[in-house]
Protein backbone atom coordinates (compact mmCIF):
# COMPACT_ATOMS: atom_id res chain seq x y z
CA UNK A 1 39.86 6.08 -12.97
CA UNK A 2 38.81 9.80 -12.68
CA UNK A 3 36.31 9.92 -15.69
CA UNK A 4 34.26 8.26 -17.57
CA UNK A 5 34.75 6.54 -20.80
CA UNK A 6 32.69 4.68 -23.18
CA UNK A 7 33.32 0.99 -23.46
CA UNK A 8 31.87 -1.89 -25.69
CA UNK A 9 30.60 -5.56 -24.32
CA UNK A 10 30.34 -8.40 -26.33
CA UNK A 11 27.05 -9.22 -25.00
CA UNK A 12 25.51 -5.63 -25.84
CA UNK A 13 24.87 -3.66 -29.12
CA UNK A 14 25.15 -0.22 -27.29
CA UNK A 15 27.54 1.65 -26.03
CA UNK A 16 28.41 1.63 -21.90
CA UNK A 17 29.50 4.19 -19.73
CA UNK A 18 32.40 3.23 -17.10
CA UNK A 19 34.24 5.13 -14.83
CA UNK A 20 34.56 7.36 -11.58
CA UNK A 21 34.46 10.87 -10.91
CA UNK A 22 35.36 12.05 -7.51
CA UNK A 23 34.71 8.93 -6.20
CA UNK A 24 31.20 8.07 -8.01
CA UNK A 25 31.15 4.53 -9.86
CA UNK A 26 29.41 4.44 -12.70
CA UNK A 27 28.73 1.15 -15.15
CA UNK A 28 25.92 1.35 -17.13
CA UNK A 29 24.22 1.22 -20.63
CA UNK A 30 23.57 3.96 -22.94
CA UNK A 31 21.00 2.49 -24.44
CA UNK A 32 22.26 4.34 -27.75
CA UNK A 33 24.84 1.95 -30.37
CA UNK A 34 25.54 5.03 -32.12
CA UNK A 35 28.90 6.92 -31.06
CA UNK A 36 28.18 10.13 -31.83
CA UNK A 37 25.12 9.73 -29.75
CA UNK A 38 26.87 8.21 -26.71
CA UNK A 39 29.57 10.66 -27.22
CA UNK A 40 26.94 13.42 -26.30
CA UNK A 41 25.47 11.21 -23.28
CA UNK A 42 28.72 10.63 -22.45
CA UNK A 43 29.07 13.87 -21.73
CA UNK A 44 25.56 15.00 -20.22
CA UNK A 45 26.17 11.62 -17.75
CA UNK A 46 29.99 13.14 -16.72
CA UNK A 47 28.33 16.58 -15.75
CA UNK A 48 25.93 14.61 -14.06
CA UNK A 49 27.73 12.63 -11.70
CA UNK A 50 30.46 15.63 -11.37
CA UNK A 51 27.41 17.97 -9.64
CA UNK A 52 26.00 15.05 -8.04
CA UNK A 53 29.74 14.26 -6.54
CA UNK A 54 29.40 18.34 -5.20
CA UNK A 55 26.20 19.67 -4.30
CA UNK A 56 24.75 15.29 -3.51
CA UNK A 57 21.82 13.26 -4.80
CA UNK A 58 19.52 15.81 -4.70
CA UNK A 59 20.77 18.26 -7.46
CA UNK A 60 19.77 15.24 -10.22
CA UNK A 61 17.52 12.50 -8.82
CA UNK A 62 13.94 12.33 -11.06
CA UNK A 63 10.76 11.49 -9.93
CA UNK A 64 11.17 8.29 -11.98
CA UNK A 65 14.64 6.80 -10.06
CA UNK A 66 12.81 8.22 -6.68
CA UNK A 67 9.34 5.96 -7.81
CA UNK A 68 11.89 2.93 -8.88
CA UNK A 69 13.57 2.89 -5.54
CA UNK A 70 10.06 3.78 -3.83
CA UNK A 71 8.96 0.39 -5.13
CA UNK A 72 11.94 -1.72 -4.43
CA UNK A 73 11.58 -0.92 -1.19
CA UNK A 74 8.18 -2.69 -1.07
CA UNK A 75 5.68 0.69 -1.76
CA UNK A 76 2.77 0.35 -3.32
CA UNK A 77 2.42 0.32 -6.96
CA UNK A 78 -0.88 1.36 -7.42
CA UNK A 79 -1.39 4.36 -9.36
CA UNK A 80 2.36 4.99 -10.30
CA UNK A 81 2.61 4.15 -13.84
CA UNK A 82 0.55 6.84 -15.01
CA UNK A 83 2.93 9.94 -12.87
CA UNK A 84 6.04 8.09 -13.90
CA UNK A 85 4.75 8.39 -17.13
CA UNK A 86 4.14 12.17 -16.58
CA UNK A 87 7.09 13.27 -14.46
CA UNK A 88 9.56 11.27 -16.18
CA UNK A 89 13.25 12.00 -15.63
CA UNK A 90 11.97 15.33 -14.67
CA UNK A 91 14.62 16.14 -11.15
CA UNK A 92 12.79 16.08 -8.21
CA UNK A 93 14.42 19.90 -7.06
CA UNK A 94 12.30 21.60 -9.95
CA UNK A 95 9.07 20.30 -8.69
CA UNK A 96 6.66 22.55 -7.61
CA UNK A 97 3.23 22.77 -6.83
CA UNK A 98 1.78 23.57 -10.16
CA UNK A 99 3.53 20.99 -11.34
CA UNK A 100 1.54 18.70 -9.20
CA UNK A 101 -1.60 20.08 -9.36
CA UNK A 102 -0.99 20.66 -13.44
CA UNK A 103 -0.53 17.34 -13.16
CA UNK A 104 -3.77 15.79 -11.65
CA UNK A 105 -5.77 18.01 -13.83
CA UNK A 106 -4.24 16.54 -16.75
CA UNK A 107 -4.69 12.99 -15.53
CA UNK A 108 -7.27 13.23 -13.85
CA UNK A 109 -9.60 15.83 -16.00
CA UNK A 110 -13.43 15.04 -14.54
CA UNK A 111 -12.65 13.32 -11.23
CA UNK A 112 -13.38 14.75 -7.91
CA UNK A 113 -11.37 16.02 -5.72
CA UNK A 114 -11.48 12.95 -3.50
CA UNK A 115 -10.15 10.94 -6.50
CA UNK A 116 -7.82 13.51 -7.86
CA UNK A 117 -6.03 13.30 -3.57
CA UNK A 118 -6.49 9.15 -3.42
CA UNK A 119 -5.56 8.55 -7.55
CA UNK A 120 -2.62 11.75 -7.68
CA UNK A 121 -1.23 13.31 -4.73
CA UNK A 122 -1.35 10.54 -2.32
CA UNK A 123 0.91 8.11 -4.56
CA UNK A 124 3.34 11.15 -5.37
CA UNK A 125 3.54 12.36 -2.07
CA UNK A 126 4.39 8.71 -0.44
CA UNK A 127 7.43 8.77 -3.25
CA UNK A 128 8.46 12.26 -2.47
CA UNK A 129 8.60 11.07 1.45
CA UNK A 130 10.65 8.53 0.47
CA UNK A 131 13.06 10.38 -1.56
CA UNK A 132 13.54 13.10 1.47
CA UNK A 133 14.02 9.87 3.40
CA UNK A 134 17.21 9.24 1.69
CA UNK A 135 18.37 12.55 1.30
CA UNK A 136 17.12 12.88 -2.30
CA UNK A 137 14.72 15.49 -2.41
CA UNK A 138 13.85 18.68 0.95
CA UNK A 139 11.00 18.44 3.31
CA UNK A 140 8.02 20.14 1.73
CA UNK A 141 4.65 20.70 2.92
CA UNK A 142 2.58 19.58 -0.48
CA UNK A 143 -1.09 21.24 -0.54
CA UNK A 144 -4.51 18.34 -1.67
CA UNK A 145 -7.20 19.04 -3.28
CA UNK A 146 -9.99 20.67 -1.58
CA UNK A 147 -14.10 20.32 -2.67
CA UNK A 148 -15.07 23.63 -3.85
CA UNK A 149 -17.08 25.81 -1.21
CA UNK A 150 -20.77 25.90 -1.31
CA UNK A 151 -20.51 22.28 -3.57
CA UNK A 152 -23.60 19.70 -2.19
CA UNK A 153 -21.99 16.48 -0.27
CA UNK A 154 -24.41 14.30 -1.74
CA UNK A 155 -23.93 15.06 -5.19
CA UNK A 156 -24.04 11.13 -6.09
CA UNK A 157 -24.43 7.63 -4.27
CA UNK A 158 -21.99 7.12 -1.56
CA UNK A 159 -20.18 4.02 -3.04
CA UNK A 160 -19.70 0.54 -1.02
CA UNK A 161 -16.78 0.74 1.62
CA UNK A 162 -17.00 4.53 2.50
CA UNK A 163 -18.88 3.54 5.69
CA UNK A 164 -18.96 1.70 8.94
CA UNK A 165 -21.33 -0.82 9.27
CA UNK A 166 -21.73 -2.70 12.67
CA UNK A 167 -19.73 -5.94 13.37
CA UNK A 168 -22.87 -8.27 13.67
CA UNK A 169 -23.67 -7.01 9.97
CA UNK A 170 -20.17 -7.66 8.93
CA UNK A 171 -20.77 -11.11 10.75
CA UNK A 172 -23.16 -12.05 8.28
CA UNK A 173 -21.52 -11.07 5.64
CA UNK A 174 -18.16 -12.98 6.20
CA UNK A 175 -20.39 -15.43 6.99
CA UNK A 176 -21.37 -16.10 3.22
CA UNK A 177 -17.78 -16.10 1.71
CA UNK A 178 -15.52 -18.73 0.94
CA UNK A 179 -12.76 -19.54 4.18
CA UNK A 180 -10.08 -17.91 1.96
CA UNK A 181 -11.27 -14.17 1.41
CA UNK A 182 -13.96 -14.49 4.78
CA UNK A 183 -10.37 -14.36 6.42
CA UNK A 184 -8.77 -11.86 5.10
CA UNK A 185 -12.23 -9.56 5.41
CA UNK A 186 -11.92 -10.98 9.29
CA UNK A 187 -8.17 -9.88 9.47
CA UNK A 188 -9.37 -5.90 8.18
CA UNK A 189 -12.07 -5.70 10.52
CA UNK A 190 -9.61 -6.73 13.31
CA UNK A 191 -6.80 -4.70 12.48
CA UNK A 192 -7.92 -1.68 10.74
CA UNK A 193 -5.43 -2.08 7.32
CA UNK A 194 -5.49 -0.97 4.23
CA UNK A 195 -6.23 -4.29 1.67
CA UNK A 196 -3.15 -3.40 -0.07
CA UNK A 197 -0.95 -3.27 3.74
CA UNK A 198 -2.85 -6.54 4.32
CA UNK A 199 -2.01 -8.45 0.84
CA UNK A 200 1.69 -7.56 1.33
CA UNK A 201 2.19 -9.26 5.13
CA UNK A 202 5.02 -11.32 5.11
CA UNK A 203 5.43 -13.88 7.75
CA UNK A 204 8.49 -12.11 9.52
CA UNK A 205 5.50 -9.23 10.01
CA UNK A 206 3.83 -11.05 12.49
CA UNK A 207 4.76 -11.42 16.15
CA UNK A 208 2.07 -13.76 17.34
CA UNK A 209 3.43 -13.34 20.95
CA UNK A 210 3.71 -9.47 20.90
CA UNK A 211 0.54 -9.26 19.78
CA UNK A 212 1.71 -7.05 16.91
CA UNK A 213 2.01 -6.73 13.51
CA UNK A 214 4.68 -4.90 11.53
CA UNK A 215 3.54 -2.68 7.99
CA UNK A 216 6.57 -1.87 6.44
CA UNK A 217 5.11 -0.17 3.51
CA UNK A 218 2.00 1.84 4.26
CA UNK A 219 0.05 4.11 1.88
CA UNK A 220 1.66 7.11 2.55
CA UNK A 221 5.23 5.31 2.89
CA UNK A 222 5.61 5.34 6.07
CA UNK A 223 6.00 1.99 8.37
CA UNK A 224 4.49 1.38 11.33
CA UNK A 225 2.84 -1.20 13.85
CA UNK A 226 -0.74 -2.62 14.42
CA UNK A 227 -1.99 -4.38 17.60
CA UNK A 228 -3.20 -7.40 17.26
CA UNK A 229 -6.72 -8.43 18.20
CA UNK A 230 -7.18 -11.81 20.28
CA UNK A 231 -9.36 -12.91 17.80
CA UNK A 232 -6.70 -12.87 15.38
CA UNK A 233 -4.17 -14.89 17.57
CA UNK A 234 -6.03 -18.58 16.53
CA UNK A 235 -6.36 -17.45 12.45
CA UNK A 236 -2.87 -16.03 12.61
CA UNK A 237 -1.10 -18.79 14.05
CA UNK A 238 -2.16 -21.48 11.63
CA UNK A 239 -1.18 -19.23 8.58
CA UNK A 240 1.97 -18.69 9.94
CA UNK A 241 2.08 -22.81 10.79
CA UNK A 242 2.82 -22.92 6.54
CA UNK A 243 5.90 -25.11 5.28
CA UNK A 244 6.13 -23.73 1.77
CA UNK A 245 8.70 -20.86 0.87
CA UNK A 246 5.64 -18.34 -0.11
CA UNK A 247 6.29 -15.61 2.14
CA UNK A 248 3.06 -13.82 2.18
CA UNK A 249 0.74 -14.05 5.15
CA UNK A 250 -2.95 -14.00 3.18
CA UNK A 251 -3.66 -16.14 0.36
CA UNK A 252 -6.10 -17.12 -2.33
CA UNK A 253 -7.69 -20.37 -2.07
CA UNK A 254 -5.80 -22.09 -4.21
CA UNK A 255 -2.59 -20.75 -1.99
CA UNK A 256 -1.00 -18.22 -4.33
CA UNK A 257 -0.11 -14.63 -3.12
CA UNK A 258 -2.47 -12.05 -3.77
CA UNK A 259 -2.07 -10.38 -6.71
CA UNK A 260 -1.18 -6.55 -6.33
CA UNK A 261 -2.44 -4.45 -9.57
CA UNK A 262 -2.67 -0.86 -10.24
CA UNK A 263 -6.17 -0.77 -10.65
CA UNK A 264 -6.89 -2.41 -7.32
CA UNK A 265 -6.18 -3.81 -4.21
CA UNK A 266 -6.10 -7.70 -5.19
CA UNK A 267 -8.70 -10.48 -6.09
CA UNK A 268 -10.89 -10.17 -3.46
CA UNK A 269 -13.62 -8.92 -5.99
CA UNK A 270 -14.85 -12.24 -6.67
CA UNK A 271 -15.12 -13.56 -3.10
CA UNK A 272 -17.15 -10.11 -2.56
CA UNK A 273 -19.43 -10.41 -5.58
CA UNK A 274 -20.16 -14.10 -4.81
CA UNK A 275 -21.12 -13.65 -1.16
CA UNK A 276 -23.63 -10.63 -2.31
CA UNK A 277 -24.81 -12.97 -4.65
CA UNK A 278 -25.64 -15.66 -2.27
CA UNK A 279 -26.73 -13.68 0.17
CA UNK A 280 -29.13 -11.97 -2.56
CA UNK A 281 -30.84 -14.95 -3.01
CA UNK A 282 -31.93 -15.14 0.58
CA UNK A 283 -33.20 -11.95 0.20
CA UNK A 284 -30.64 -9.75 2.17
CA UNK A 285 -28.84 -7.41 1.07
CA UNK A 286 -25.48 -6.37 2.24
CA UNK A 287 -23.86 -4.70 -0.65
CA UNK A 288 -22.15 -1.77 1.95
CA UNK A 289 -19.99 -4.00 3.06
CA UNK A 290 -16.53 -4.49 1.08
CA UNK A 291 -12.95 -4.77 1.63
CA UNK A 292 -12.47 -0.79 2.61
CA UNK A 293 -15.63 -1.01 5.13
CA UNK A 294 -13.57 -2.69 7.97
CA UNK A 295 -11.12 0.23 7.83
CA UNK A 296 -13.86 2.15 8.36
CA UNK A 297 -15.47 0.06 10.96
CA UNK A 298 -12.76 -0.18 13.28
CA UNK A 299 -12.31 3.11 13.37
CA UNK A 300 -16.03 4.08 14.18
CA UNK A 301 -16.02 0.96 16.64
CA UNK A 302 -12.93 2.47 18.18
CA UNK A 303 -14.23 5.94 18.80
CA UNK A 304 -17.54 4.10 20.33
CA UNK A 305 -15.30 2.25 22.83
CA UNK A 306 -13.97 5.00 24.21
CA UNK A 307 -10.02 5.17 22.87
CA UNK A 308 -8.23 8.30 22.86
CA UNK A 309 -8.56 9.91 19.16
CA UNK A 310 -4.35 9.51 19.14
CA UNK A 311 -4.39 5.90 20.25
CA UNK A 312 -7.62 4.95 17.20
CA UNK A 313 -4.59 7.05 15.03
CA UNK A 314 -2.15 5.16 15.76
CA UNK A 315 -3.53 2.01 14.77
CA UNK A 316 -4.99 3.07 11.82
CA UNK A 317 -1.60 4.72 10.83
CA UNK A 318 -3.10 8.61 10.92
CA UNK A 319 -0.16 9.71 13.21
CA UNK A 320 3.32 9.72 11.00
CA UNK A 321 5.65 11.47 13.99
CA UNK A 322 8.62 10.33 14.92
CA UNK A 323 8.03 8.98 17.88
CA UNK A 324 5.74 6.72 15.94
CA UNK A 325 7.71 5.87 13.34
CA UNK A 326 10.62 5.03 16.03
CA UNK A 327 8.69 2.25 17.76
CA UNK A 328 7.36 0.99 14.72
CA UNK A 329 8.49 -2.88 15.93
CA UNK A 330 7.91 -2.49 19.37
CA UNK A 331 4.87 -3.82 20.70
CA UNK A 332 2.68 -1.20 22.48
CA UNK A 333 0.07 -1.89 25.55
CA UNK A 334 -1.92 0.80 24.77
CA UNK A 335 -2.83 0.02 21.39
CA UNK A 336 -3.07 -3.61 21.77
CA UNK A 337 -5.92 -2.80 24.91
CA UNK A 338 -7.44 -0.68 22.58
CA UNK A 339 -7.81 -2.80 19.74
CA UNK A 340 -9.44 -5.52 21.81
CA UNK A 341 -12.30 -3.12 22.47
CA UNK A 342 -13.90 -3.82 19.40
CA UNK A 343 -17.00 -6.17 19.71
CA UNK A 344 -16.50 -10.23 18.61
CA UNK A 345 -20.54 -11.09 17.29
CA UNK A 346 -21.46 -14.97 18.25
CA UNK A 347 -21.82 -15.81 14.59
CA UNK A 348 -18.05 -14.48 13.51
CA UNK A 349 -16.65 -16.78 16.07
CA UNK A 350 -19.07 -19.80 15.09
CA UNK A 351 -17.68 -19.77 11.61
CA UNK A 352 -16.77 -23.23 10.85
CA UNK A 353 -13.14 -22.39 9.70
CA UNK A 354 -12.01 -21.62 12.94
CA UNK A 355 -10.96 -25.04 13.72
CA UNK A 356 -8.12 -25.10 11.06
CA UNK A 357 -8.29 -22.04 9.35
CA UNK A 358 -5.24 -23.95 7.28
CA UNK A 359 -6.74 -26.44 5.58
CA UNK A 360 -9.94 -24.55 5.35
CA UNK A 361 -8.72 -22.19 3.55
CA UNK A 362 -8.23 -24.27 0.53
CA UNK A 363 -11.98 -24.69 0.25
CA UNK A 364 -14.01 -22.31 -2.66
CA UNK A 365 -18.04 -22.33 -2.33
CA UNK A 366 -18.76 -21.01 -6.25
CA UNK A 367 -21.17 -18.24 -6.94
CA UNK A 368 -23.79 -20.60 -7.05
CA UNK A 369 -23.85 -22.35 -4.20
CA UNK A 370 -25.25 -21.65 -1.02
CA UNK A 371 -23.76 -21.74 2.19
C-alpha cells in the first residue's frame, strides 16, 4: 500500500485509517463515524505521516504522545494531567519558552516560584528529556523560575520535610510507626530517594550483592544507580525473599503496592500522621520529620562525613552526565563507601522488626495505640 485509506470494522462505529506512506504503517481510529469528517482527517493524517516519513518524528510529535510514551516508560505521573491538558496535541518543535512560562502562570496563578519549578517545569522538562531521548524533540536549555530579588526567605513557615534533622531524631520517629511505612522511612534515610523512586522499586532493581540499587525512572527522567547502605542489606533481603507475583519492592501493610497519585507520593500520610500522633501524646514532638526529610538528611549527613560534593551528587541523582547515566547498573565503590558514612543510632537498629522484617511488616499499630 502507498496511502492511506479509510476502512470500516465490524466491531467499531467510526471510521479507521489504514495504510503506508513511504514506508510508515498506520492502523488506527478516527474517532469520527461521519465520512465527510474522516474524509478531512483522512487527509490532515496523510500529510502527517508524509512529513513525518521526510523531515522524522520530530516535525509532528505533541507534548501529549511525548507525556504518553514518557509514562509507559515508567515516569512519573505526578503533575501531568494538568500540562497534558494545556499543551495538548500542541507539536513539541513550536514550543518555546513563553509557552512554558505562559503556562505555569496560568496553572499555577499564586504559587511561588518553588512550586511553580517542582508543580510545572520539572514534570515538563523530564518529558521533553525524554522526547530528545528518542529523537522526538532538540536539546534545549529550558530557563526555572527564579524568587524575585530583594523578596524575604522567610516569608512563611518552612513546611515539614524541607530540612535535615539528625538520624537519632529520625530514630525516634521511625520508632513510633507501624513495621510497614517505619521501613520504607528507614529505606529513604539510607538511600537518599525520592518517595515516588522508592514506591516504584521493582525487585529486578535490587542487587543485594552489588550493593546497589537501580532507579529507572527518576524525577527528572533520567535513570541512574544508588549504593546501598549495610543497613539495608538485612531489610532488603527479606522483601526480596517474597513468593507472590507483586513486583514492587515496598508495600503497605496489608501487602498491596503503593499507590502512585498525582497529588502525592503514596499512602504514607497515614503512617506519618499516626506516629505524630502517638508520639504527641508522650509529649514530643517531631512533626519535621516526613517522607522528604531523609532526602534531605542524607544529604546533610553526607556533606558532614566528608564525601566529595560529586560523589553526595551522585547518589542523590544531582549529576545527569553521561558518564553517569552510562554506568547506571554498574555498581560503584565510591558511592557505596560513601553511603555507609552515614551514622546507624542504637535505637534504629533495636527496632523489633529487624528480625523478619517479612512477616512484620504485615503488622498495623492504629492511631490510637501506643507503641
Amino acid at each position: 500500500m502507498v496511502a492511506l485509506k479509510l476502512i470500516r470494522r465490524k466491531d467499531s462505529p467510526n471510521w479507521w485509517l489504514r495504510g503506508s506512506i513511504r514506508g510508515i504503517s498506520v492502523y488506527e481510529s478516527t474517532g469520527i463515524a461521519d465520512r465527510e469528517t474522516a474524509e478531512i482527517i483522512l487527509t490532515i493524517r496523510s500529510k502527517e505521516v508524509l512529513d513525518e516519513s521526510i523531515f522524522g518524528r520530530k516535525v509532528n510529535a505533541t507534548f501529549d504522545q511525548a507525556a504518553e510514551s514518557y509514562l509507559q516508560g515508567g515516569g512519573s505521573p505526578r503533575f501531568l494531567p494538568a500540562l497534558r491538558k494545556h499543551f495538548g496535541t500542541k507539536p513539541l518543535r513550536k514550543l518555546r519558552q513563553n509557552d512554558l512560562d505562559a503556562a505555569a502562570l496560568k496553572l499555577f496563578p499564586n504559587a511561588s516560584p518553588e512550586t511553580r519549578n517542582r508543580q510545572c517545569y520539572t514534570p515538563f522538562i523530564a518529558v521533553w528529556n525524554h522526547a530528545v531521548r528518542n529523537d522526538w524533540a532538540d536539546v534545549r536549555q529550558w530557563s526555572r523560575p527564579r524568587r524575585p530579588k530583594g523578596t524575604t526567605r522567610h516569608r512563611r513557615e518552612t513546611r515539614s520535610g524541607t530540612r535535615p534533622v539528625p538520624y537519632d531524631r529520625a530514630a525516634r520517629f521511625v520508632a513510633a510507626m507501624s513495621p510497614a511505612p517505619a521501613m520504607v522511612m528507614t529505606a529513604l534515610f539510607y538511600t537518599g530517594m525520592r518517595p515516588i523512586e522508592l514506591f516504584t522499586l521493582e525487585m529486578k532493581d535490587i542487587d543485594v550483592v552489588g550493593r546497589w540499587i537501580i532507579v529507572r525512572n527518576s524525577k527528572v527522567g533520567e535513570p541512574r544507580g544508588v549504593p546501598m547502605h549495610e543497613f539495608l542489606v538485612p531489610l532488603l533481603e527479606a522483601l526480596l525473599a517474597r513468593k507472590d507475583r507483586i513486583q514492587k519492592v515496598f508495600r503497605t501493610f496489608r501487602g498491596k503496592p503503593y499507590t502512585i497519585s498525582p497529588e502525592g507520593g503514596g499512602q504514607l500520610s497515614n503512617g506519618i500522621l499516626g506516629a505524630r500522633k502517638r508520639l504527641a501524646k508522650k509529649g514530643v514532638d517531631l512533626t519535621d520529620v516526613s517522607p522528604y526529610t531523609g532526602r534531605h538528611s542524607c544529604s546533610t549527613e553526607l556533606v558532614v562525613a566528608g564525601v566529595h560534593p560529586h560523589i553526595k551528587d551522585q547518589i542523590l541523582g544531582h549529576a545527569a552526565d553521561d558518564m553517569s547515566r552510562h554506568y547506571t547498573s554498574v555498581p560503584q565503590a565510591p558511592l557505596i563507601e560513601a553511603i555507609n558514612r552515614l551514622p546507624v543510632p542504637d535505637m534504629w537498629c533495636a527496632l523489633p522488626w529487624w528480625d523478619d522484617p517479612l512477616s512484620h511488616s504485615r503488622q498495623h499499630v492504629k492511631w490510637g495505640r501506643s507503641k
